[in-house]
N, C-alpha and C. Protein backbone atom coordinates (compact mmCIF):
# COMPACT_ATOMS: atom_id res chain seq x y z
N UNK A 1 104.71 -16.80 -137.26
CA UNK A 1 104.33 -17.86 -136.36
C UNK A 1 105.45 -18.88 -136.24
N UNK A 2 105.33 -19.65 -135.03
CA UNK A 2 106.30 -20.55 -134.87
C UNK A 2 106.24 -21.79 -135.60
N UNK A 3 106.98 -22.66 -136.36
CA UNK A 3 106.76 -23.78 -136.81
C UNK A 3 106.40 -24.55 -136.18
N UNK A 4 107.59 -24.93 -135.26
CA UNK A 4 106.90 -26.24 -134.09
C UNK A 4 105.56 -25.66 -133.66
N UNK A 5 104.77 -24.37 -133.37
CA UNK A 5 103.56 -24.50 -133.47
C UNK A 5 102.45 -24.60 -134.26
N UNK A 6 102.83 -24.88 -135.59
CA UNK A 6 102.44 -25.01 -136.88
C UNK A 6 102.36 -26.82 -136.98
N UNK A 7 103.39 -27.39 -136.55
CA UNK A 7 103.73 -28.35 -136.78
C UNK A 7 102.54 -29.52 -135.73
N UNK A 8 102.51 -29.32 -135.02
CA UNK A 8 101.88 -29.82 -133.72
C UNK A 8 100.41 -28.88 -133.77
N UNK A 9 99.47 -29.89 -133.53
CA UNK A 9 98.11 -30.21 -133.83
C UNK A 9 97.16 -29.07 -132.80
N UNK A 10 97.41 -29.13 -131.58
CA UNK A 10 96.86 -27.94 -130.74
C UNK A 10 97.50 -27.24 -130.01
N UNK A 11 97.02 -26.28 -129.87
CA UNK A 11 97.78 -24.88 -129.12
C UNK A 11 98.12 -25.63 -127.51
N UNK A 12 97.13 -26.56 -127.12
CA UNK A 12 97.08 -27.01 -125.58
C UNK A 12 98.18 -27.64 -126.07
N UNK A 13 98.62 -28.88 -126.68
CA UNK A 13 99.67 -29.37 -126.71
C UNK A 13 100.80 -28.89 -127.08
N UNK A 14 100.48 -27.68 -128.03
CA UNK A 14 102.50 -27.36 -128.07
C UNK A 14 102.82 -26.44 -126.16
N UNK A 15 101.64 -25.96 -125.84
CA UNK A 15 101.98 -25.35 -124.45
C UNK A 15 102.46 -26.50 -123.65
N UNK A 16 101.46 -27.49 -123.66
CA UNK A 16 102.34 -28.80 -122.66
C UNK A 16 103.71 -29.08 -122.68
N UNK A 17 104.36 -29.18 -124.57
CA UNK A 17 105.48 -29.29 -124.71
C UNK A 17 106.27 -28.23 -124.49
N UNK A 18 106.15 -26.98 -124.43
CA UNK A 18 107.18 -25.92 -124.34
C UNK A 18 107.27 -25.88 -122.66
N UNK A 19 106.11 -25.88 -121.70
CA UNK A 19 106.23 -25.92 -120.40
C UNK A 19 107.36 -27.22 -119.65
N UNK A 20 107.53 -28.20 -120.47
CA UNK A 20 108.06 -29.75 -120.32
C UNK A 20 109.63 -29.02 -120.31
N UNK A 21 109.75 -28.19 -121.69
CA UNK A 21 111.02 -27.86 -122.30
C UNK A 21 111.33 -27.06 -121.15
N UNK A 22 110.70 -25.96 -120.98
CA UNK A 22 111.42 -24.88 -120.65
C UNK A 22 110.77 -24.96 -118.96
N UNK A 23 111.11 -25.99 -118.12
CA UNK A 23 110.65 -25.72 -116.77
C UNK A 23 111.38 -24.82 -115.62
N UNK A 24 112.56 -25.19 -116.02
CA UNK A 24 113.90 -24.18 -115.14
C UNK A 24 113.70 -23.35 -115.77
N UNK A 25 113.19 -22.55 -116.91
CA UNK A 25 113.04 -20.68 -117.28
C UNK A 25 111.87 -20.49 -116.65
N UNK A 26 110.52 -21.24 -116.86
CA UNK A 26 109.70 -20.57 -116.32
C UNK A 26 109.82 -20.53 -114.87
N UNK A 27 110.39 -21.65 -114.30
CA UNK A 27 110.11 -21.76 -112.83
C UNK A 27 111.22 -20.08 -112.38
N UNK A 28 112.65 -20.03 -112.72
CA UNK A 28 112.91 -18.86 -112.78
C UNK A 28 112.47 -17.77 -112.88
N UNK A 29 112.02 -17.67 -113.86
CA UNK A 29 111.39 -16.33 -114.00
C UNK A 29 110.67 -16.09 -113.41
N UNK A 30 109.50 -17.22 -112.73
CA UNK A 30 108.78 -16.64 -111.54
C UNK A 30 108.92 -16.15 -110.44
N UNK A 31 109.92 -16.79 -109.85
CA UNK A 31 110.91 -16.56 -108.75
C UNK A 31 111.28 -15.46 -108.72
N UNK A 32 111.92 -14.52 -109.53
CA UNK A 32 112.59 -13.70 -110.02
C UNK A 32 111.36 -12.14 -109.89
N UNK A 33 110.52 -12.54 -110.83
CA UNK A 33 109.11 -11.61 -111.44
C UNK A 33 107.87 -11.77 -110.21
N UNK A 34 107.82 -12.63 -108.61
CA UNK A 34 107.20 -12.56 -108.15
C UNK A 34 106.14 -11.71 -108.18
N UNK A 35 106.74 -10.37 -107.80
CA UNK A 35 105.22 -9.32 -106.90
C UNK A 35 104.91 -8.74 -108.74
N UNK A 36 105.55 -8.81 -109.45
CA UNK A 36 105.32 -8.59 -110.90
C UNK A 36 103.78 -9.10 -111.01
N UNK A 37 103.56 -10.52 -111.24
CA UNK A 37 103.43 -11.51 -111.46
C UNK A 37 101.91 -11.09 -110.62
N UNK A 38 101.88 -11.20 -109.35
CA UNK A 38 101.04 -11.05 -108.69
C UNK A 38 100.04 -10.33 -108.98
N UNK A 39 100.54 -8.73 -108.74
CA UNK A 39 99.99 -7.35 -109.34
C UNK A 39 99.67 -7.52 -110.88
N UNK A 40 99.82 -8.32 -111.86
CA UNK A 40 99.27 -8.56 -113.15
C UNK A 40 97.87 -9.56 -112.59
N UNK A 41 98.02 -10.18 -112.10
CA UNK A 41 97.11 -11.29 -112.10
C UNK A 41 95.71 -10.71 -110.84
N UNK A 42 96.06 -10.06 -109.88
CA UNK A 42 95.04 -9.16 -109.44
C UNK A 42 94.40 -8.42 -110.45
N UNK A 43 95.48 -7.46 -111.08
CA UNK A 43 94.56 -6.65 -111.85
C UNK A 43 93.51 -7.42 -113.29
N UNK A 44 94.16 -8.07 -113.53
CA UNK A 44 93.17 -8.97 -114.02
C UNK A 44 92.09 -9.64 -113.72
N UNK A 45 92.32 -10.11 -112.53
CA UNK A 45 90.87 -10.64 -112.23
C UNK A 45 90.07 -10.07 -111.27
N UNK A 46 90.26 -8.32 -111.17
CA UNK A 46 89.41 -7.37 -111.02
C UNK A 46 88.75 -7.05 -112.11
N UNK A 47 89.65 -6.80 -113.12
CA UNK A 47 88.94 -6.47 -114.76
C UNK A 47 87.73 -7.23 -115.58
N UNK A 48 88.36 -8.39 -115.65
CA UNK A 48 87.37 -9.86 -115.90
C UNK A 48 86.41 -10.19 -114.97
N UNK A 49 86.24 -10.08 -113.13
CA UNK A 49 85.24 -10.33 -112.45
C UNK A 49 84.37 -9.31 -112.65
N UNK A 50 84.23 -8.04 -112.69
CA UNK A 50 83.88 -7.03 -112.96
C UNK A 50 82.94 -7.00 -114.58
N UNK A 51 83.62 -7.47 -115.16
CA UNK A 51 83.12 -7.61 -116.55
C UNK A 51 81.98 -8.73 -116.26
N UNK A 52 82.45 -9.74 -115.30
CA UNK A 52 81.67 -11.06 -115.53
C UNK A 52 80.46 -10.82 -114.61
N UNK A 53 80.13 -9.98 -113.76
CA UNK A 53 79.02 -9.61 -112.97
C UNK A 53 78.18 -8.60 -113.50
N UNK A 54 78.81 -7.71 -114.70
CA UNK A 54 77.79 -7.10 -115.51
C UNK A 54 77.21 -7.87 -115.96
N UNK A 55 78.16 -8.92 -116.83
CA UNK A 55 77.44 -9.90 -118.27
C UNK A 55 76.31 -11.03 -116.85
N UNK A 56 76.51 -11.44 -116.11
CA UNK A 56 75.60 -11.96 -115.12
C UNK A 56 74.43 -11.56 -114.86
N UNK A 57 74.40 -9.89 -114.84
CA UNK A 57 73.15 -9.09 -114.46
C UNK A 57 72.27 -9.00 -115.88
N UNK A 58 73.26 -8.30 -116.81
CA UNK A 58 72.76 -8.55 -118.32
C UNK A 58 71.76 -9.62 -118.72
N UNK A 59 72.14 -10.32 -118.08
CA UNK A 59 71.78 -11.93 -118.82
C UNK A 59 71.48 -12.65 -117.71
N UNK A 60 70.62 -12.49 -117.07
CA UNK A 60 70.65 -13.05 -115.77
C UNK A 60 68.88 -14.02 -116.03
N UNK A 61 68.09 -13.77 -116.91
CA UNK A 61 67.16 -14.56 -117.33
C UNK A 61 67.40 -15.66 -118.51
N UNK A 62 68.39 -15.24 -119.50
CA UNK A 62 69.01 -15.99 -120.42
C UNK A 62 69.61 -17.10 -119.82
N UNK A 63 70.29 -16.82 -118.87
CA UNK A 63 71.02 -17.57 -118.01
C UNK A 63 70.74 -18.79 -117.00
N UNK A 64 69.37 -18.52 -116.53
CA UNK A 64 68.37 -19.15 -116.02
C UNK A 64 68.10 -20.42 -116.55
N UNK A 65 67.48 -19.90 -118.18
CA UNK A 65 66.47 -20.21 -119.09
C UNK A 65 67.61 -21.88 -119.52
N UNK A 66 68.89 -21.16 -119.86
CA UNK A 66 70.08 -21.84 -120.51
C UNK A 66 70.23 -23.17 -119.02
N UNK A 67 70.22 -22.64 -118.07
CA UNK A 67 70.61 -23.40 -116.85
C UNK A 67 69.54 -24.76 -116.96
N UNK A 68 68.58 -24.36 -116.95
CA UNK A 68 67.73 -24.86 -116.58
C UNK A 68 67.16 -26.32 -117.55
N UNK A 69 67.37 -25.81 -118.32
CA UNK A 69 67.51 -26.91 -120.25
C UNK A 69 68.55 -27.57 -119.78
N UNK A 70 69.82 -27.36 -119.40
CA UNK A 70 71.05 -28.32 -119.59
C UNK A 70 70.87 -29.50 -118.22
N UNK A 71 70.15 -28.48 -117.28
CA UNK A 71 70.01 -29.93 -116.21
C UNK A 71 68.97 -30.71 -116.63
N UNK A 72 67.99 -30.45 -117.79
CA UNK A 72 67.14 -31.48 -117.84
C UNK A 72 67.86 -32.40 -119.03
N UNK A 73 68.25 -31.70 -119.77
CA UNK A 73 69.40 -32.61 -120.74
C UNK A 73 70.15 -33.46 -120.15
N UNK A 74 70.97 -33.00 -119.14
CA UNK A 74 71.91 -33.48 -118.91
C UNK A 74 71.93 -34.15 -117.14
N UNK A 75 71.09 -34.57 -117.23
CA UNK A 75 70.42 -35.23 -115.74
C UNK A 75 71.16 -36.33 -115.36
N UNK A 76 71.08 -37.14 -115.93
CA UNK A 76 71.89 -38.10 -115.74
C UNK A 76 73.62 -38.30 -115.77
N UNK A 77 74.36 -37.14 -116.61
CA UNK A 77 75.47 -36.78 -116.30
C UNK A 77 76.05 -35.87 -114.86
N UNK A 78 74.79 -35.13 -114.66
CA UNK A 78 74.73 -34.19 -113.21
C UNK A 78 75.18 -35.52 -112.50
N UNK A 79 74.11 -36.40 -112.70
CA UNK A 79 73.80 -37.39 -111.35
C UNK A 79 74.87 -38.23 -110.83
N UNK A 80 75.66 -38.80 -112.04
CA UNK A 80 76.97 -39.91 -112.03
C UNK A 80 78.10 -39.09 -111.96
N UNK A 81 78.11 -37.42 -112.18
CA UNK A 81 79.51 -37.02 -111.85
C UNK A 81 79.56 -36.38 -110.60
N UNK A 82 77.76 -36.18 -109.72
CA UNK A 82 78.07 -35.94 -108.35
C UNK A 82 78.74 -36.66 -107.50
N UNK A 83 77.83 -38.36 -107.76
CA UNK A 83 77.89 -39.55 -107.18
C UNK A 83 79.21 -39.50 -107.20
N UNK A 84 80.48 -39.72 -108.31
CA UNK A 84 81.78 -39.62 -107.88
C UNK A 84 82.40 -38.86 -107.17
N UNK A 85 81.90 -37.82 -107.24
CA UNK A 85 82.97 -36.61 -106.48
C UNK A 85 82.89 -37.03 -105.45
N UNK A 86 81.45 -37.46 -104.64
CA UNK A 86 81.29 -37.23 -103.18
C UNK A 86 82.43 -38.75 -103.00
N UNK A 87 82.18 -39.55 -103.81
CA UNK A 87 83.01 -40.61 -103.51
C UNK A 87 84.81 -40.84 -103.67
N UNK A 88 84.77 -39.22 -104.27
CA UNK A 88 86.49 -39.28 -104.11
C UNK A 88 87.05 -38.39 -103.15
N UNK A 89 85.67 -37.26 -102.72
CA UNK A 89 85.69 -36.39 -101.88
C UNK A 89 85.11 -36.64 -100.28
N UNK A 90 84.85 -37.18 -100.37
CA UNK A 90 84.04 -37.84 -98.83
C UNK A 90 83.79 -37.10 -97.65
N UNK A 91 85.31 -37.24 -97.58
CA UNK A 91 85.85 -36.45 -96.32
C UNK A 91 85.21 -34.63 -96.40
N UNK A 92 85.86 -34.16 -97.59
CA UNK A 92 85.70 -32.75 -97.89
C UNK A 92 84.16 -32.59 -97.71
N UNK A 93 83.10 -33.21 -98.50
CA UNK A 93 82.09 -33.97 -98.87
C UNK A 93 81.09 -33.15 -97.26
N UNK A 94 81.13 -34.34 -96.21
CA UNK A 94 81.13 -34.25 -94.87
C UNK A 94 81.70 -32.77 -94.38
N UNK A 95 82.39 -32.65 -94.31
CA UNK A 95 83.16 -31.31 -93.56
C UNK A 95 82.56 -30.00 -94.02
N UNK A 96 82.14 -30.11 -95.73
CA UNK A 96 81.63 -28.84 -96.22
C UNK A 96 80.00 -28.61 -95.47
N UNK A 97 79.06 -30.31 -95.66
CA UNK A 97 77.97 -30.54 -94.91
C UNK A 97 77.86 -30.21 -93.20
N UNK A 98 78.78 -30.45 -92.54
CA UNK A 98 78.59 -30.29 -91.40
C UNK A 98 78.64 -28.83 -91.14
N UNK A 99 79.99 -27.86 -91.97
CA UNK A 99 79.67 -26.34 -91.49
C UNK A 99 78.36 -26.16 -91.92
N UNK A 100 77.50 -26.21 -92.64
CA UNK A 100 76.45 -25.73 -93.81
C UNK A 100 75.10 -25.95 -92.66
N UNK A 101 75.11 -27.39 -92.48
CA UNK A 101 74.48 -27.12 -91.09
C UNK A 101 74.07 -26.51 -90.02
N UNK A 102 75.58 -26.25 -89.53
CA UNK A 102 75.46 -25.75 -88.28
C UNK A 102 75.50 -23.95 -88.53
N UNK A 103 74.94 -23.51 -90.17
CA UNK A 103 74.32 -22.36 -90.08
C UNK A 103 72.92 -22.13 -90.36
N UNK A 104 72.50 -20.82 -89.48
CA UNK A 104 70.88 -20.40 -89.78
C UNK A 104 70.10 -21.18 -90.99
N UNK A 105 70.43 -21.11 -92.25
CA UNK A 105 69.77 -21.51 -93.22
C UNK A 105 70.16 -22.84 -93.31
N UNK A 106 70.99 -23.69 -93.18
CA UNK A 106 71.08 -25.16 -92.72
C UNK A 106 70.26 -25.98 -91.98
N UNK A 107 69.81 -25.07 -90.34
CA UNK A 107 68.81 -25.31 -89.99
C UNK A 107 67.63 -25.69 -89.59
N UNK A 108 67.38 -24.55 -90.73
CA UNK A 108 65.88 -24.78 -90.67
C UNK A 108 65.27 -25.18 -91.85
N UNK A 109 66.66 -25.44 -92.63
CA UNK A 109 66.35 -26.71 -93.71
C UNK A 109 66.35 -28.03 -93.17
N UNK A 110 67.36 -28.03 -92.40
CA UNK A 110 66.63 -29.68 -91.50
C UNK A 110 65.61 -29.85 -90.89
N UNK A 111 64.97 -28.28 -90.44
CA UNK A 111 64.06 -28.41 -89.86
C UNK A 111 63.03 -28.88 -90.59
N UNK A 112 62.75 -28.04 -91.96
CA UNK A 112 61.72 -28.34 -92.99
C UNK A 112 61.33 -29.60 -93.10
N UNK A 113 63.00 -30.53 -93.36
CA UNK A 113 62.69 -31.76 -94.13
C UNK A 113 62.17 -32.64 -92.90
N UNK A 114 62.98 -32.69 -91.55
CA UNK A 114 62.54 -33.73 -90.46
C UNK A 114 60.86 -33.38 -90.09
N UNK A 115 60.46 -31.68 -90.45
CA UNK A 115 58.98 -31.98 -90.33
C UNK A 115 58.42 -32.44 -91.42
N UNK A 116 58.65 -32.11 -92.64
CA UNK A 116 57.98 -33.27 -93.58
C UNK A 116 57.77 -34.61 -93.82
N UNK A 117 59.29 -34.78 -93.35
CA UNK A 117 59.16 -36.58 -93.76
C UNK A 117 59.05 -37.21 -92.81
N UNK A 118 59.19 -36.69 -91.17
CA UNK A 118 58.68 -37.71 -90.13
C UNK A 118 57.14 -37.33 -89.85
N UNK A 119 56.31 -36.53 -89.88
CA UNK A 119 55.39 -35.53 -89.16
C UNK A 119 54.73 -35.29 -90.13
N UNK A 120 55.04 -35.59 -91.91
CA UNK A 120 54.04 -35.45 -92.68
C UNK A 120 53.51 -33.34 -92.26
N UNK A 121 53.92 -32.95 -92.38
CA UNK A 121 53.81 -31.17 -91.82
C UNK A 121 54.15 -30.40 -92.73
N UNK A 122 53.90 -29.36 -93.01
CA UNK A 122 55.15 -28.35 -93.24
C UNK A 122 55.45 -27.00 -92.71
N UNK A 123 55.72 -26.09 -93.81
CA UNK A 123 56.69 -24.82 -92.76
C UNK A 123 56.42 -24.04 -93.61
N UNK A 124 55.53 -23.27 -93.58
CA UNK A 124 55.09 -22.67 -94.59
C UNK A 124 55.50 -21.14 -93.03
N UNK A 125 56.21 -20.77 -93.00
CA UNK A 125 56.41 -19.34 -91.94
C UNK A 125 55.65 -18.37 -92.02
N UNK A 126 54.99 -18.17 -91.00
CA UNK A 126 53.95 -16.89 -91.04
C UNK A 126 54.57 -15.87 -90.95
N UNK A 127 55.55 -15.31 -89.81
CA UNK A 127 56.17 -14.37 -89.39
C UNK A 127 57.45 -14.84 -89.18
N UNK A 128 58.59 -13.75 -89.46
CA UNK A 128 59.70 -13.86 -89.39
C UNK A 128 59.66 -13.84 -87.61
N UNK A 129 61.11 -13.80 -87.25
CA UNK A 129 61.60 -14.34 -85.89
C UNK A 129 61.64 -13.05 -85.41
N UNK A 130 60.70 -12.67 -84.39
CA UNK A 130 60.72 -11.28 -83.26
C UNK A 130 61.24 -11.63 -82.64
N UNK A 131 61.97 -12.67 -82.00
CA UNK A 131 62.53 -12.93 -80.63
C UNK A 131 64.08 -13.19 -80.67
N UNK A 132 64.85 -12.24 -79.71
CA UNK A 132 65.77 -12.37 -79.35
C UNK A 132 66.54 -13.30 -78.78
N UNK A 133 65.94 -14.29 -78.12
CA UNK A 133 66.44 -15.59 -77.21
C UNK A 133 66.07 -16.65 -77.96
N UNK A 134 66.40 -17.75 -77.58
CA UNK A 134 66.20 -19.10 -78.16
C UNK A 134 64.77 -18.94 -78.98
N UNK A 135 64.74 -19.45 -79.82
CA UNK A 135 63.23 -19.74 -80.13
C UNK A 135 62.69 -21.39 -80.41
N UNK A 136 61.90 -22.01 -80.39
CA UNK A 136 61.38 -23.12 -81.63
C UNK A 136 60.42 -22.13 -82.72
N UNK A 137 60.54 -23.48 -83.83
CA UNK A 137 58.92 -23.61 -84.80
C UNK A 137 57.92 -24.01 -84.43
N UNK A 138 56.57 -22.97 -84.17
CA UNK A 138 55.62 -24.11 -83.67
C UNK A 138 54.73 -24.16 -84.40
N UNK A 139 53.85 -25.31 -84.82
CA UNK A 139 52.99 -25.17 -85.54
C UNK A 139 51.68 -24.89 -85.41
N UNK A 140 51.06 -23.75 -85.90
CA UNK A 140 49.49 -23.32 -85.60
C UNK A 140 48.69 -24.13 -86.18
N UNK A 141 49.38 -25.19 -87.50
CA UNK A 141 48.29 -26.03 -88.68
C UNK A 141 49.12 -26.98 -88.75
N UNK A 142 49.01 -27.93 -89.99
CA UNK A 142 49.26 -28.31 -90.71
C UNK A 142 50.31 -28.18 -91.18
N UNK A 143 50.44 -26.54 -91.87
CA UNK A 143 51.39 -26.08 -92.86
C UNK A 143 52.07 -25.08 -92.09
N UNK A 144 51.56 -24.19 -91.06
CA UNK A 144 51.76 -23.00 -90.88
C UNK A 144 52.84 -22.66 -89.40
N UNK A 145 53.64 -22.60 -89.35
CA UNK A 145 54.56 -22.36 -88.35
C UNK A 145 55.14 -20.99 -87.90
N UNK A 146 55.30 -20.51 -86.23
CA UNK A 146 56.03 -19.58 -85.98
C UNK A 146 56.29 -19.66 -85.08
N UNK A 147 57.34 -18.73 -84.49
CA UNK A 147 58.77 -18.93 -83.58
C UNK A 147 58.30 -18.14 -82.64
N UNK A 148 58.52 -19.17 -81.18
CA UNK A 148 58.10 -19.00 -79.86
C UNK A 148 58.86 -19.34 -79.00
N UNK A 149 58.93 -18.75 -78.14
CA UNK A 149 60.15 -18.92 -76.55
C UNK A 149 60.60 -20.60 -76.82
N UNK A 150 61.38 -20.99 -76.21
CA UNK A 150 62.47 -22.56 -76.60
C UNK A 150 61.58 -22.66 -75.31
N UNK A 151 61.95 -22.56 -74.08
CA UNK A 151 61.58 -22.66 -72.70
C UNK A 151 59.87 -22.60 -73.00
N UNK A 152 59.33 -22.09 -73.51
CA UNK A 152 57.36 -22.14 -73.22
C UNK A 152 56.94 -22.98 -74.09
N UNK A 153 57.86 -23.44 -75.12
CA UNK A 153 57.66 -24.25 -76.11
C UNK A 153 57.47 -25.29 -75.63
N UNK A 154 58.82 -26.01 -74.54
CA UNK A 154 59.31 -27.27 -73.58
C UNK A 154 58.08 -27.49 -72.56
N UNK A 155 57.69 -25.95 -71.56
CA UNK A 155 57.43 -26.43 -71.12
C UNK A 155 55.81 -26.81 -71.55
N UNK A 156 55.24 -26.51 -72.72
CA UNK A 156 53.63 -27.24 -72.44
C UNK A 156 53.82 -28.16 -73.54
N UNK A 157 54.73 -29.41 -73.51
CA UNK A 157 54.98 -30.52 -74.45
C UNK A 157 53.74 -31.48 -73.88
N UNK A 158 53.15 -31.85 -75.06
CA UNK A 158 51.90 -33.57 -74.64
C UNK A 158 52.55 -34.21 -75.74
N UNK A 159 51.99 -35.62 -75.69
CA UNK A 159 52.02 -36.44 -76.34
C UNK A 159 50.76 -36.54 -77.53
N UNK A 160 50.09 -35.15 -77.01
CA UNK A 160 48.77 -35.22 -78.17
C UNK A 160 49.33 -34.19 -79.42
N UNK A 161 50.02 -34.13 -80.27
CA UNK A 161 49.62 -32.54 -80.62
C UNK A 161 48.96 -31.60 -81.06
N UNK A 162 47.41 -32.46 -80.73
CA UNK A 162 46.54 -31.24 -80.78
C UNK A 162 46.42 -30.77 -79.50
N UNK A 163 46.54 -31.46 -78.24
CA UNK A 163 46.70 -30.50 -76.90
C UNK A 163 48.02 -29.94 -77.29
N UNK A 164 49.16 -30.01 -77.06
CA UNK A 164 50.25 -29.36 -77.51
C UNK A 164 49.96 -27.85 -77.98
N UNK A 165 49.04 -28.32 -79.11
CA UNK A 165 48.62 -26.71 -79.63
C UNK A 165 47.61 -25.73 -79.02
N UNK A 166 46.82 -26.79 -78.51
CA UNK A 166 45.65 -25.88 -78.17
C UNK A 166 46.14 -25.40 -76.30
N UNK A 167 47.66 -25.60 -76.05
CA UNK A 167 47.90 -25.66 -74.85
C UNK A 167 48.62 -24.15 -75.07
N UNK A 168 49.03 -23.72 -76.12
CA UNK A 168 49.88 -22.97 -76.87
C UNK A 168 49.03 -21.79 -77.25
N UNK A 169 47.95 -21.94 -77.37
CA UNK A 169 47.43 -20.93 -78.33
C UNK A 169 46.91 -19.51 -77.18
N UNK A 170 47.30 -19.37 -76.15
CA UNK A 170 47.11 -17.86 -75.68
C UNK A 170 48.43 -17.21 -75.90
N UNK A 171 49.75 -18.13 -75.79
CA UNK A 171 51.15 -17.61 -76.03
C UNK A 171 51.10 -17.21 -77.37
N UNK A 172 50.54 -17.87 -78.33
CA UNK A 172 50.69 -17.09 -79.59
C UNK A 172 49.91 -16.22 -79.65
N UNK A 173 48.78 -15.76 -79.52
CA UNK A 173 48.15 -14.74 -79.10
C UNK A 173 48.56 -13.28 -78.20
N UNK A 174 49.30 -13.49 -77.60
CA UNK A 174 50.32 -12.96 -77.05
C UNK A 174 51.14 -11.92 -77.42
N UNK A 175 51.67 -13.45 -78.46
CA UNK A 175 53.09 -12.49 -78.97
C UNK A 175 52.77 -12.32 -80.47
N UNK A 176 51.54 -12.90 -81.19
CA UNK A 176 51.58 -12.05 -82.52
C UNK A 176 49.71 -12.00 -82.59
N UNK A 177 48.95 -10.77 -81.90
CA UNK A 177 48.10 -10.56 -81.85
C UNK A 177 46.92 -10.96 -83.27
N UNK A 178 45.62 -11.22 -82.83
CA UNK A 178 45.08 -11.52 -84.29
C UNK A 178 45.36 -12.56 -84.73
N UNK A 179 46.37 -13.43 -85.14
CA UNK A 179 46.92 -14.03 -85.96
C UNK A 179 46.31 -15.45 -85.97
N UNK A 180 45.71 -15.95 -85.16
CA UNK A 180 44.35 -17.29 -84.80
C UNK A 180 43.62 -17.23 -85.19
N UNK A 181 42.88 -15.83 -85.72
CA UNK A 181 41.76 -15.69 -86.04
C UNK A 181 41.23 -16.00 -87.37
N UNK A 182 42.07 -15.99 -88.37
CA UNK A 182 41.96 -16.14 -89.39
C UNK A 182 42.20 -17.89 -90.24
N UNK A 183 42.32 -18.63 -88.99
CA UNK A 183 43.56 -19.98 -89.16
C UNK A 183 42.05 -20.61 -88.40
């Protein structure tokens, strides 16, 4: 073993110091060992991802179980090291939110929440989406919602929405037979 790494207290720190020392060899040698370099570090983290999606599947309730304890432990550290990020990240922050949005499951997670918290509603989906063209959510209840023409949706809008619905209910009948009867 090396002294000076004997000598000096952690492995992280004698690496800090030898990287300090020796910056023109390593930076060389990289230069030099490029596609080397590369082709090691692919094959590696084929080897190790590979390994790490077994041990994932393996342990995929352990994992849960473990997850799930540390956010209640550690709740309040979750909470103050989000709060910073978004505040050093902002920008990124926003930009990651706005793509996330403007996909399918973004949505009709806005959809969920703007019917809950303005409309007191929810979205409990009866049937997945048969329709090819635009659709809305419409609601048959309370809780219970499904996806109907954008255009037949618009056009029998009231200001009641129990006419709204009951203006609606041969189109859903329509297009997912039965399905009133039980509601």
């Amino acid at each position: 073993m090396n002294k000076e790494y004997l000598q000096i207290k952690s492995k992280n720190e004698y690496m800090k110091e030898y990287r300090q020392k020796n910056k023109d060899k390593i930076k060389e040698y990289r230069l030099q060992n490029k596609d080397k370099m590369k082709k090691y570090q692919l094959e590696r983290n084929t080897k190790y991802s590979d390994y790490h999606k077994q041990y994932r599947i393996r342990n995929r309730e352990k994992n849960k179980k473990y997850q799930k304890q540390y956010r209640i432990i550690n709740r309040e550290k979750i909470k103050r090291y989000k709060k910073e990020y978004f505040e050093k990240n902002r920008e990124k922050a926003y930009k990651l939110f706005n793509n996330w949005i403007k996909t399918e499951k973004g949505r009709l997670t806005k959809k969920k929440a703007n019917f809950s918290r303005r409309r007191k509603l929810g979205f409990n989906i009866l049937f997945d989406n048969i329709l090819d063209e635009s659709f809305d959510w419409h609601h048959t209840s309370k809780s219970n919602v499904v996806a109907i023409p954008t255009d037949l949706h618009d056009l029998y809008h009231s200001n009641s929405p129990n006419t709204h619905r009951d203006n609606l209910i041969p189109i859903i009948e329509q297009l997912y037979p039965g399905l009133l009867e039980g509601i």
